[in-house]
Protein backbone atom coordinates (compact mmCIF):
# COMPACT_ATOMS: atom_id res chain seq x y z
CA UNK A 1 202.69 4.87 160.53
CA UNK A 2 202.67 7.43 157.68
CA UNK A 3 201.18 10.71 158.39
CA UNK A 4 202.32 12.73 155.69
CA UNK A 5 199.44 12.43 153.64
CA UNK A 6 197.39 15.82 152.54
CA UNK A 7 194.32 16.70 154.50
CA UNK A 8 192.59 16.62 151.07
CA UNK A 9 192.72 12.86 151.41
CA UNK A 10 190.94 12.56 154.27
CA UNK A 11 188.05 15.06 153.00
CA UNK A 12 187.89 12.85 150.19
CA UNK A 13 187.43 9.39 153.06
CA UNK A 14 184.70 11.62 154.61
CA UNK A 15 181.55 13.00 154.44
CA UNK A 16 180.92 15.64 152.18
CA UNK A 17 178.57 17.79 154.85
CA UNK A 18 180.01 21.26 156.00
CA UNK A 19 177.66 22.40 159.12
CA UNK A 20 177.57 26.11 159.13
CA UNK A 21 175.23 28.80 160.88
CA UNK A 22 174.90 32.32 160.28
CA UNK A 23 176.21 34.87 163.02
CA UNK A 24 172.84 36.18 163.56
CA UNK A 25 171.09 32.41 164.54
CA UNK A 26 170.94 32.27 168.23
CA UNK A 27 173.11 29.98 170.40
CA UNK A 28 169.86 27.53 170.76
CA UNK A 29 169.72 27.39 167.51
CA UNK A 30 173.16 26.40 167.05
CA UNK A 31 173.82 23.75 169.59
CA UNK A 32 169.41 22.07 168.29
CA UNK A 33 172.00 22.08 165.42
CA UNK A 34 175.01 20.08 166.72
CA UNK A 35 172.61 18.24 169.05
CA UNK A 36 170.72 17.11 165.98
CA UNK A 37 173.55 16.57 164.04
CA UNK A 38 175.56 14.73 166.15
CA UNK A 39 178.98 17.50 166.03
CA UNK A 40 180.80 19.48 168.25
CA UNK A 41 181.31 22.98 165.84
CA UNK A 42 179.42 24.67 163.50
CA UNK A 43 181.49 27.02 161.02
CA UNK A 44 180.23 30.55 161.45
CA UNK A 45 179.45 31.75 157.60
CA UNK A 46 177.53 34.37 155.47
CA UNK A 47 177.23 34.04 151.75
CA UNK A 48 180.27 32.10 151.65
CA UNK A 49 182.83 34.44 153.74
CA UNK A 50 183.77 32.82 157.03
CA UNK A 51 183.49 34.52 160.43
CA UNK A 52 184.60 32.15 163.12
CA UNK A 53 183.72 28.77 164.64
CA UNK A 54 180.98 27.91 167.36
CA UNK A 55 181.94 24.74 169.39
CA UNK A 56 180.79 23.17 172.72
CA UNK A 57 183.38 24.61 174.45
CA UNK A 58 182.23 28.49 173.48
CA UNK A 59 178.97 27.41 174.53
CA UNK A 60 180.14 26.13 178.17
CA UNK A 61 182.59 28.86 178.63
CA UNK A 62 180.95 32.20 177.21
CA UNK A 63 177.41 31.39 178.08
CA UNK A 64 176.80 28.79 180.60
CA UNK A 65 179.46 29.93 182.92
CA UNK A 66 178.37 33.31 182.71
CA UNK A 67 174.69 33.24 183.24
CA UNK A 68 173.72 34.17 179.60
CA UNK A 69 170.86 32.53 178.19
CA UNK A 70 171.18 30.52 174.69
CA UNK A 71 167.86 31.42 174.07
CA UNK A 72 168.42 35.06 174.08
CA UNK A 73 172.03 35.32 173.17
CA UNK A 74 173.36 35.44 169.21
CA UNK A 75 176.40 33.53 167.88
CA UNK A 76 177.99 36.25 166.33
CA UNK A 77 178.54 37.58 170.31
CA UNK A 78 180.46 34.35 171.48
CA UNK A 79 182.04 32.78 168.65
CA UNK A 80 185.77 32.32 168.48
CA UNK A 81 187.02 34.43 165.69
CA UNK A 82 190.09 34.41 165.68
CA UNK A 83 190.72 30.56 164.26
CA UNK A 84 193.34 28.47 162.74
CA UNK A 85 192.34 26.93 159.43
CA UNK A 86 194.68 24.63 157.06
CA UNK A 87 195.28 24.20 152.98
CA UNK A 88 194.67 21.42 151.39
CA UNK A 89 197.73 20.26 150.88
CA UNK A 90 198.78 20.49 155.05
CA UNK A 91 199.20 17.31 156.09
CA UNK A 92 197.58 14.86 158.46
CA UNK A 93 200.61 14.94 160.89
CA UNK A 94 200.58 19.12 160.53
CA UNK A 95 196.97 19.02 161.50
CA UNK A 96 197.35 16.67 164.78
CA UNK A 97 200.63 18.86 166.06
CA UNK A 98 198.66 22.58 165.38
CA UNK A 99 195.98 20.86 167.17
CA UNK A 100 197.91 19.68 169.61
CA UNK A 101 200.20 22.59 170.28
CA UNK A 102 197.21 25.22 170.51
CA UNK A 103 195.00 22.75 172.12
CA UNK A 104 191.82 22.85 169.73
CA UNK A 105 189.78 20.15 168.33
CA UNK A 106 188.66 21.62 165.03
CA UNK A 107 190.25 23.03 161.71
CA UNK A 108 188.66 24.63 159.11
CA UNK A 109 190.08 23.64 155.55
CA UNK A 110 190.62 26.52 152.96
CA UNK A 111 191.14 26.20 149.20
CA UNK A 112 192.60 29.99 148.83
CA UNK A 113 189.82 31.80 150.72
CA UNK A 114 187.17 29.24 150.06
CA UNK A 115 186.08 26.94 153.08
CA UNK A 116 186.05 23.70 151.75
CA UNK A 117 185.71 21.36 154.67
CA UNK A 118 186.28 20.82 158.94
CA UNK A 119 188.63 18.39 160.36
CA UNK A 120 188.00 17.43 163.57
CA UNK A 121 190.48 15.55 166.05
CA UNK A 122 188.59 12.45 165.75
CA UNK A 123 188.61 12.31 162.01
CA UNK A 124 192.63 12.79 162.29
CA UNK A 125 192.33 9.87 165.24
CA UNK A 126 190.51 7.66 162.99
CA UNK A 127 192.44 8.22 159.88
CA UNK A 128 195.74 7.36 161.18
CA UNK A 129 193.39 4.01 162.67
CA UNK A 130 192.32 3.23 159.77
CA UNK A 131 195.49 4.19 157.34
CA UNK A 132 197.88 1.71 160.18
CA UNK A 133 195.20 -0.86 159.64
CA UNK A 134 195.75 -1.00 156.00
CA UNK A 135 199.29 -0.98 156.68
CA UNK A 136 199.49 -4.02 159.06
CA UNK A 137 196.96 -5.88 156.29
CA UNK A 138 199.22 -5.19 153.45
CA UNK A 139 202.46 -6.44 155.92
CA UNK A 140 200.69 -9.66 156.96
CA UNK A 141 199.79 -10.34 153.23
CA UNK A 142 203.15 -10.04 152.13
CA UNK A 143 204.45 -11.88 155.10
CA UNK A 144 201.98 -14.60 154.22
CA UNK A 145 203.36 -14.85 150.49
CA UNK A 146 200.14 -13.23 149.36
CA UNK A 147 201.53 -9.63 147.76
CA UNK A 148 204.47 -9.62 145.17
CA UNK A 149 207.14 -7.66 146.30
């Protein structure tokens, strides 16, 4: 199973859409968001500049557990700022061990400073799926006699 191919290529096998919400919205309006959207983060951006991620688990943990309401509190007071983001050119089995290792289930993708897209650890899941797929097709095709070697 190859895994060293660059994040780019699977931004480029999936959708275009970047989800974002300003820091100011209020955590209601961010998870009607995600609810609506069917996603489990929302990249926390102004004009471009990125200020942290909002997930489920921010949600559950910062206002849920600790009797804040989502209709009252803002993003910009629970999000998690301090995140790890890849380049590019990281690749897929990078992305699955920092996610892994520092046990979160999104990564923002930066072209220099620029925000260019959000991995998730189901795209990475279904990437290497699909990408060993291909890989047993090609092998049974050859084995078959149908690809020149």
């Amino acid at each position: 199973m190859k895994t060293n191919h660059p994040i780019s290529s699977l931004l480029h096998a999936k959708a275009a859409a970047l989800w974002t919400i300003v820091p100011e919205a209020t955590v209601f309006e961010a998870i009607q968001l995600m609810a609506e959207k069917n996603i489990g983060a929302l990249l926390v951006m102004t004009g471009g500049q990125l200020h942290g991620i909002f997930t489920e688990r921010d949600y559950t943990r910062k206002v849920a557990l600790q009797g804040k309401t989502s209709k009252e509190t803002r993003v910009r007071e629970i999000l998690t700022a301090h995140i790890l983001t890849v380049a590019l050119d990281d690749t897929v089995e990078e992305c699955m061990r920092l996610m892994t290792d520092k046990r979160v289930r999104h990564l923002p993708v930066l072209a220099g400073e620029k925000v260019v897209g959000l991995v998730s650890i189901g795209d990475l899941v279904n990437w290497i799926i699909s990408t060993q797929n291909a890989e047993i097709e090609q092998l049974e095709q050859y084995i078959a006699g149908g690809v020149a070697a």
